[in-house]
Protein backbone atom coordinates (compact mmCIF):
# COMPACT_ATOMS: atom_id res chain seq x y z
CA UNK A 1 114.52 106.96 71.37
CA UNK A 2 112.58 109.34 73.14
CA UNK A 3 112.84 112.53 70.59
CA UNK A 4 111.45 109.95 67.67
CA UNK A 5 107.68 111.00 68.52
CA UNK A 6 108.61 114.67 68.53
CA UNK A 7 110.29 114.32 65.60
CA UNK A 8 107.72 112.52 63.78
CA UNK A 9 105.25 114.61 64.82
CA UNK A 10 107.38 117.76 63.44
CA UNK A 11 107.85 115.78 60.36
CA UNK A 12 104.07 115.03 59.67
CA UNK A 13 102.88 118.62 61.00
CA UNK A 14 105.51 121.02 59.19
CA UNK A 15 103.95 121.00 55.81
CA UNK A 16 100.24 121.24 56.95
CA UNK A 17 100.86 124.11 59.89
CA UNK A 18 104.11 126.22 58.19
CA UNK A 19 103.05 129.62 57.52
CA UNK A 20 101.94 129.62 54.29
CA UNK A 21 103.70 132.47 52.15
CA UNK A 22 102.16 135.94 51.48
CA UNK A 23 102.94 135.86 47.47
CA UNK A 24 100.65 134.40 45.57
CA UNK A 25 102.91 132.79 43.17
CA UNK A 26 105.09 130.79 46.37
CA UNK A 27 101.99 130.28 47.69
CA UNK A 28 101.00 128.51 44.84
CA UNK A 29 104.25 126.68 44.66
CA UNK A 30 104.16 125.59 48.76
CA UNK A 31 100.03 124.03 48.04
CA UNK A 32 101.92 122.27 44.99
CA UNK A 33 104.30 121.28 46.84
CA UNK A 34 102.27 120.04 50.30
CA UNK A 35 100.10 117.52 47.76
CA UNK A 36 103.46 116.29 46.39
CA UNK A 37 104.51 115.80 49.66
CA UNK A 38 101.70 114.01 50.73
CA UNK A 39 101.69 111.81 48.08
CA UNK A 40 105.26 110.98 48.63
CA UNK A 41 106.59 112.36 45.36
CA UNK A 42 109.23 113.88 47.31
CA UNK A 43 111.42 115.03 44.66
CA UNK A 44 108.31 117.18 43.17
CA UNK A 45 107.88 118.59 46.41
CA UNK A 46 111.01 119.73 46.90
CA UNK A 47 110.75 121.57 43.74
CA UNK A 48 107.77 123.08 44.69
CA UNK A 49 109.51 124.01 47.74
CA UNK A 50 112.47 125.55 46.82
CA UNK A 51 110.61 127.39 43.89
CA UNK A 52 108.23 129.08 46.81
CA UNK A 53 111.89 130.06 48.61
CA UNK A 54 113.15 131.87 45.71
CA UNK A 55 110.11 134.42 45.45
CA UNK A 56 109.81 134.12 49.04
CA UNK A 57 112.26 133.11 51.25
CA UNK A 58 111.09 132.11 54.56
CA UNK A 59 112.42 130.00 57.14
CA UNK A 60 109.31 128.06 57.53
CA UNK A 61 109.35 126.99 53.56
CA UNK A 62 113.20 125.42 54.71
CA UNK A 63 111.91 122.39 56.76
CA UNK A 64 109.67 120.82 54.28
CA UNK A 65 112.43 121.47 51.94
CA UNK A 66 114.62 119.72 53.73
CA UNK A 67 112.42 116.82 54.24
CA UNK A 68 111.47 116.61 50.91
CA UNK A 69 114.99 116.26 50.02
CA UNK A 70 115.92 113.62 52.70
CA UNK A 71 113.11 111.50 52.03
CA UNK A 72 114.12 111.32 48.51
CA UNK A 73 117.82 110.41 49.05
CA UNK A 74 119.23 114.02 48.72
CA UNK A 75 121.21 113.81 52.03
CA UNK A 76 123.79 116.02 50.97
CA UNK A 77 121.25 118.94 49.90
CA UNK A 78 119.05 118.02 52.62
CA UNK A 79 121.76 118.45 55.44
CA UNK A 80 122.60 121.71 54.05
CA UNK A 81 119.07 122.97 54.53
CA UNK A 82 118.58 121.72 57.96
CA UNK A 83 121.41 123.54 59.01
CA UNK A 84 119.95 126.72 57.46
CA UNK A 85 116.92 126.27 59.07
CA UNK A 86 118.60 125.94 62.29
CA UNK A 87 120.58 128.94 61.56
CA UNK A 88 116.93 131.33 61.33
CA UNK A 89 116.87 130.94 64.64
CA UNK A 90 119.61 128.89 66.46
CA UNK A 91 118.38 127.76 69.45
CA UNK A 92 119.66 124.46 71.12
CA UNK A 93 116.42 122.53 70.28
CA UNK A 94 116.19 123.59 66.43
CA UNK A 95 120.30 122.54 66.19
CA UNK A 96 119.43 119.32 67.85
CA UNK A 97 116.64 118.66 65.84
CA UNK A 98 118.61 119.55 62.99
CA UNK A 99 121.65 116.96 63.80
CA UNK A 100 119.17 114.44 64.48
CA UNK A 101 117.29 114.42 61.03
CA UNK A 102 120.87 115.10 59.27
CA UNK A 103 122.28 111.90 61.40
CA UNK A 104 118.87 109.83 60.33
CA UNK A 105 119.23 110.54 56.52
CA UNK A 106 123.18 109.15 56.69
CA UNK A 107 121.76 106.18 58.22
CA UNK A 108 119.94 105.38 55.43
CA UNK A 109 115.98 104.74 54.70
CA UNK A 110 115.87 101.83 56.94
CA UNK A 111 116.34 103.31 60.05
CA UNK A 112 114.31 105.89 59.12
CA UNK A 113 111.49 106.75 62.16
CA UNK A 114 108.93 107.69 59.74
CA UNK A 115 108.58 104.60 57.31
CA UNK A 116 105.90 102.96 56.54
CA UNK A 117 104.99 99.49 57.92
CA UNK A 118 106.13 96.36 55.74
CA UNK A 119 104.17 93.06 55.79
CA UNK A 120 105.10 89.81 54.65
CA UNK A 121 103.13 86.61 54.72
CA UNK A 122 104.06 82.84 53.91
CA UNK A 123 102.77 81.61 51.05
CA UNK A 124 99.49 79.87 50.68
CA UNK A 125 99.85 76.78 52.59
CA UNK A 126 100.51 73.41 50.39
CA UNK A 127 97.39 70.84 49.82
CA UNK A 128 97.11 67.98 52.62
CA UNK A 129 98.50 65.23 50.03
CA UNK A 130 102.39 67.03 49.14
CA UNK A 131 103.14 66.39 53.05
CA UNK A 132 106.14 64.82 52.68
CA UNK A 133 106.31 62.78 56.14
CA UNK A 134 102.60 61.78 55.74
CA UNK A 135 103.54 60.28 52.53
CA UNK A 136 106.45 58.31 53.24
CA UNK A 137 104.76 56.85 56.83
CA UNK A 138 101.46 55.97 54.40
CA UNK A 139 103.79 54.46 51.97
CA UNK A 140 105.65 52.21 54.52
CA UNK A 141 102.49 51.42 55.83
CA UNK A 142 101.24 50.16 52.86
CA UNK A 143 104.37 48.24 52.53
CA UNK A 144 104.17 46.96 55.86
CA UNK A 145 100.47 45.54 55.57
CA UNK A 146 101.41 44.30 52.32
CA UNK A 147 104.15 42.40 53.63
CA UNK A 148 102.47 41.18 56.70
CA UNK A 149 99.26 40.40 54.83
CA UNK A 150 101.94 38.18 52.47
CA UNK A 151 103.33 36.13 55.57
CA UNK A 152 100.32 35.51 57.01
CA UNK A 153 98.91 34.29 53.88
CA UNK A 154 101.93 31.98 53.63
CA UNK A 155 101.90 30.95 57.63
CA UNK A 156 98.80 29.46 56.53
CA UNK A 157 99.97 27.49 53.49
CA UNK A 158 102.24 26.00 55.66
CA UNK A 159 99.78 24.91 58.43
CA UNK A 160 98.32 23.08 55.81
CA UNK A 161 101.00 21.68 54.29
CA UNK A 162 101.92 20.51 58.13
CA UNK A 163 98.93 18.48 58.39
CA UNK A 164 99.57 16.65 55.31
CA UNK A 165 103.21 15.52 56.64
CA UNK A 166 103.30 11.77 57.38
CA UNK A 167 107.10 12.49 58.65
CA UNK A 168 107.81 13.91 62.12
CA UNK A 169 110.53 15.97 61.70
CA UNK A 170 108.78 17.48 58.42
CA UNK A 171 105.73 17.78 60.14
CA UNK A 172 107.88 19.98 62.99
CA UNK A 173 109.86 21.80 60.26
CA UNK A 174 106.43 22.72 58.88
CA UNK A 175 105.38 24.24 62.09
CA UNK A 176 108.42 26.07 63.34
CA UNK A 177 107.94 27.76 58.81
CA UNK A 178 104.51 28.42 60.21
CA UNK A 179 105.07 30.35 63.55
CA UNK A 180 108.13 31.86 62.39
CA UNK A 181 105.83 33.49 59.07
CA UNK A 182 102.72 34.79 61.47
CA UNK A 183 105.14 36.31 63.72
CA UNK A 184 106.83 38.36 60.54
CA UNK A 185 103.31 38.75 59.44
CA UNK A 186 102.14 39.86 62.47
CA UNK A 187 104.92 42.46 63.14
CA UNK A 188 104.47 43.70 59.25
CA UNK A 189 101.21 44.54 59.72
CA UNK A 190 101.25 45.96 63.06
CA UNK A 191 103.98 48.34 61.73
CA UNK A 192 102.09 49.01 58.85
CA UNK A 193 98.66 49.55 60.05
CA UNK A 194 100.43 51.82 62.71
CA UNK A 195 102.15 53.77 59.90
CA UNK A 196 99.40 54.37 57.99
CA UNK A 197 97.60 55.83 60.91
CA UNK A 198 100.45 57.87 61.67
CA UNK A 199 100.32 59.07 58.29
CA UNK A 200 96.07 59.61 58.36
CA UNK A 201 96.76 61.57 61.30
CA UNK A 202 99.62 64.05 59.57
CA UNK A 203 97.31 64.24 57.00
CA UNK A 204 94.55 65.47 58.99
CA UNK A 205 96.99 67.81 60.98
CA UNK A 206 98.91 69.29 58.24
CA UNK A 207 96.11 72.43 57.36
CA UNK A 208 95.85 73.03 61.66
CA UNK A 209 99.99 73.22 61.35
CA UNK A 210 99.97 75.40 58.24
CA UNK A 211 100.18 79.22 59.82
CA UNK A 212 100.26 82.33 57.95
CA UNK A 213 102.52 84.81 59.72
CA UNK A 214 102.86 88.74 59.54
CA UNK A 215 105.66 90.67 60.49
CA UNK A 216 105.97 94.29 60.31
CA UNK A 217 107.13 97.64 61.65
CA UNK A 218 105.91 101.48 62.15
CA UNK A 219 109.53 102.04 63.11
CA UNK A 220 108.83 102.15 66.56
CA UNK A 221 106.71 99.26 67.50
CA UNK A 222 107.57 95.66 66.20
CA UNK A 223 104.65 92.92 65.60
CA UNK A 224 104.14 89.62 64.57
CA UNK A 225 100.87 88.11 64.12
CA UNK A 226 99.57 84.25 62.98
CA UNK A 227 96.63 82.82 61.29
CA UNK A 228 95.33 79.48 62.45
């Protein structure tokens, strides 16, 4: 929206660069009021300010007041000082104006121009060992070179036990038990040793994939930002 600069500028400038009033006593009331303001104790401020209007009503004490008011959630009291202040001197860009902030207060605080930027960030990233998918691949790896260590060991046994056969069709039985264990040991522990580097690897990966990320506003201007 092209007016939100001007506006924003208005808001930030009115309190510092308003005429300041003549009598002491609202004059003390309006500094009172400016550090309140400043400080975002907006309901104090608008005390301040409407204190410094009684003993000296000005139309340059109504726009902080009516700030004051719609930044605290007064929208009802704040619209009917903008319109006052518009009324000092109604000319088409002090109505507009007007409209605008009384239109921005209905809205609510979070489309509110002026608010202040918001960061969140993901929470500190887990240790290396509670990945969940490193831990079950390094499990079934484990598993799997178990397993496969097991049939070799046992493809083995039966070579021997081959050699000892005086019978020809044990002796063949014996050997077909023999391939048929290294090739389930083999496999095993090919999927296993491959799982567990799979695993080794998430492992090592999982701090370079953990990313902090920031996300925030100014109410014009959107970012998002990530740590590696």
């Amino acid at each position: 929206m092209r007016g939100a600069p001007i506006l924003i500028a208005l808001w930030l400038t009115a309190v510092a660069h308003a005429g300041e009033p003549t009598k002491p006593a609202a004059r003390e009331h309006y500094r009172a009021g400016a550090a309140a303001f400043q400080t975002g104790l907006y309901n104090e401020a608008s005390q301040h300010f409407a204190a410094a209007y009684d003993i000296e009503p000005s139309a340059d004490l109504l726009w902080p007041w009516a700030q004051s008011e719609r930044l605290a959630g007064n929208c009802v009291t704040a619209a009917g000082l903008y319109r006052k202040w518009a009324r000092e001197d109604q000319t088409p860009t002090k109505v507009k104006t007007a409209d605008d902030q009384i239109a921005l207060c209905k809205r609510g605080p979070k489309h509110d121009n002026t608010a202040t930027t918001t960061v969140t960030e993901q929470p500190t990233p887990s240790p290396w060992y509670s990945d969940k998918l490193g831990g079950a691949l390094t499990a079934t790896g484990i598993i799997g070179v178990t397993v496969g260590v097991t049939f070799l060991a046992l493809a083995s046994s039966s070579h021997s036990a081959a050699k000892q056969e005086t019978v020809l069709e044990n002796f063949e039985a014996k050997l077909d038990e023999t391939t048929l264990r290294r090739r389930i040991g083999g496999v095993s522990l090919g999927v296993g040793l491959a799982a567990i580097g799979a695993g080794a690897t998430i492992y090592i990966m999982h701090d370079r994939r953990q990313r902090a990320l920031t996300a925030g506003t100014d109410g014009r201007v959107v970012f998002v930002g990530a740590r590696f």
